[in-house]
C-alpha atoms as a PDB file:
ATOM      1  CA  UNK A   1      17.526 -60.059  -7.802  1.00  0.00           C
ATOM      2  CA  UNK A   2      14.278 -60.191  -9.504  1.00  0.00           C
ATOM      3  CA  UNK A   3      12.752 -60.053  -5.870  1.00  0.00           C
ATOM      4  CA  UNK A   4      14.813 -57.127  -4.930  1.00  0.00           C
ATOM      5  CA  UNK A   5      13.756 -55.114  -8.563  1.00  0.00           C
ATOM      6  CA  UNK A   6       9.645 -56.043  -7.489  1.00  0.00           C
ATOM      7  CA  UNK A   7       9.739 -54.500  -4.124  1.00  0.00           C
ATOM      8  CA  UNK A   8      12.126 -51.637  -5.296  1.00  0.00           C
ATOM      9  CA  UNK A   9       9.050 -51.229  -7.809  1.00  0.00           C
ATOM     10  CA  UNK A  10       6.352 -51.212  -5.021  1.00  0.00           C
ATOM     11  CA  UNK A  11       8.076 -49.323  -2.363  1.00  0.00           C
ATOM     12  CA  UNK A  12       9.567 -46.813  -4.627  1.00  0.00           C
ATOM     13  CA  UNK A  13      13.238 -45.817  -2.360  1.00  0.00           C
ATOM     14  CA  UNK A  14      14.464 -42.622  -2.204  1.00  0.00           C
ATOM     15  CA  UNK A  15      17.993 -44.151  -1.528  1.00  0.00           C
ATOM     16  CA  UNK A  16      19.546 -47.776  -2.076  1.00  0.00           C
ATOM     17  CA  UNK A  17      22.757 -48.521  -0.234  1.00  0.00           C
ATOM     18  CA  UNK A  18      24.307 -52.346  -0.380  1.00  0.00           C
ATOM     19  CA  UNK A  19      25.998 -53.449   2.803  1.00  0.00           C
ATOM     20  CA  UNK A  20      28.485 -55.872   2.462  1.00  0.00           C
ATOM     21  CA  UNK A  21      30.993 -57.453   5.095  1.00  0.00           C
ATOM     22  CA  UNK A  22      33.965 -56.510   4.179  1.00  0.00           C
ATOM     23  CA  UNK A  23      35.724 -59.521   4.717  1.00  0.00           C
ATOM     24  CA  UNK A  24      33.971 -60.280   1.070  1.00  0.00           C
ATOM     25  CA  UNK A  25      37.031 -58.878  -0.223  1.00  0.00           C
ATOM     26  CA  UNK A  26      37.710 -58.042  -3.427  1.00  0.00           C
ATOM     27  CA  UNK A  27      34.472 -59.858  -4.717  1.00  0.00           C
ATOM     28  CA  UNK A  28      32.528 -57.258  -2.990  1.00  0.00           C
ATOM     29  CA  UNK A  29      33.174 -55.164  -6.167  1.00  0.00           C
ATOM     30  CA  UNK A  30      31.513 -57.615  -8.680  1.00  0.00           C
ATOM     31  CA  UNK A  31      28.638 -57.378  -6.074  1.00  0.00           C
ATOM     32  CA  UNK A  32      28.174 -53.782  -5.816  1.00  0.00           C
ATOM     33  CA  UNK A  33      28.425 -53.398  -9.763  1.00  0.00           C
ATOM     34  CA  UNK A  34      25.751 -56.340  -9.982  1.00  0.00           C
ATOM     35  CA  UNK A  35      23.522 -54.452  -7.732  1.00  0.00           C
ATOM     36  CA  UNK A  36      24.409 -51.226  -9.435  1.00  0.00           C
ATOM     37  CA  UNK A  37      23.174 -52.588 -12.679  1.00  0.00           C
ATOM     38  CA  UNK A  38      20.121 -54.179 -11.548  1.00  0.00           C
ATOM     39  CA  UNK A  39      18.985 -51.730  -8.582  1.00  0.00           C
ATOM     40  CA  UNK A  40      20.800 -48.801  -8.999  1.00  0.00           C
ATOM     41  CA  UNK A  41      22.654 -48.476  -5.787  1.00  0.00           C
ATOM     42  CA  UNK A  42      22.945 -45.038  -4.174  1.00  0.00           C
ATOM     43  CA  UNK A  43      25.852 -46.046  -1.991  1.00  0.00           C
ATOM     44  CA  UNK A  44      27.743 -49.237  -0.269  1.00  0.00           C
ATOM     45  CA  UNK A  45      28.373 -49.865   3.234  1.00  0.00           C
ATOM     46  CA  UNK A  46      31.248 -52.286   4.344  1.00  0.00           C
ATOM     47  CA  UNK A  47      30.930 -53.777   7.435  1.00  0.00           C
ATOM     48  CA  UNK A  48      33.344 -55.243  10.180  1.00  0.00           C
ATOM     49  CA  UNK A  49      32.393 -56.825  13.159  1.00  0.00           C
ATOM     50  CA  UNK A  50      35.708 -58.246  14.288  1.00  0.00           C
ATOM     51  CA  UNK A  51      38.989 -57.598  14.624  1.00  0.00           C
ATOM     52  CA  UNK A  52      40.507 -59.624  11.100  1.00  0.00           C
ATOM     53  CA  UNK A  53      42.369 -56.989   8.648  1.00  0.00           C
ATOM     54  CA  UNK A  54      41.793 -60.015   5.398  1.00  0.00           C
ATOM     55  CA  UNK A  55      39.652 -59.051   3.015  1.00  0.00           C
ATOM     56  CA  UNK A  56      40.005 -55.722   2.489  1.00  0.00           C
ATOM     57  CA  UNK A  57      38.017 -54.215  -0.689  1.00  0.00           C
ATOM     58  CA  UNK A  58      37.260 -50.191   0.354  1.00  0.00           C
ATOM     59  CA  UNK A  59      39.923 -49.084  -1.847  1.00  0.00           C
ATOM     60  CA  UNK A  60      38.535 -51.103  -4.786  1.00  0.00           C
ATOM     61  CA  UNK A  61      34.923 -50.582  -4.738  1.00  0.00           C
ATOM     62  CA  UNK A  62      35.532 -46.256  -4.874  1.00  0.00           C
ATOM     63  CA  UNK A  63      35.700 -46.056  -8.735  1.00  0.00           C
ATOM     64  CA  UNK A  64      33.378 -49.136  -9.897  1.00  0.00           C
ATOM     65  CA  UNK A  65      30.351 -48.053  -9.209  1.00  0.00           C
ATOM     66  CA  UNK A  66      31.189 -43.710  -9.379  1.00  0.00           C
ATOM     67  CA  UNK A  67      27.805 -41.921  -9.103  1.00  0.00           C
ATOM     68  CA  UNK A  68      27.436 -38.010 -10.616  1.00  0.00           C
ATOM     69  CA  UNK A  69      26.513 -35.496  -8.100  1.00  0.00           C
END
């Protein structure tokens, strides 16, 4: 993280989003509210490249990490 936090400092984002595989599952919560609290996260991504329905956290991860407009 404290890598992340130096070249958010140097590049200076306009937007952060966190992509995570979705078959992370549930734990991909406790990783989007990590980044959140270190980075600031503008948005997360979940990603699927095959056809397995396990590990589903989409539902989960809508109110951790809430964002004002």
């Amino acid at each position: 993280m404290d890598e992340l936090k130096r070249i958010k400092r140097e590049v200076k984002p306009t937007e952060i989003m966190l992509v995570v595989d979705a078959m992370t599952g549930q734990d991909a919560v406790n990783v989007a509210k990590s980044f959140d609290d270190t980075l600031g996260i503008d948005g997360m991504m979940l990603t699927k490249l095959d056809g397995d329905t396990r590990g589903w956290c989409g539902p989960l991860h809508s109110g951790c990490c809430r964002k004002a407009d």
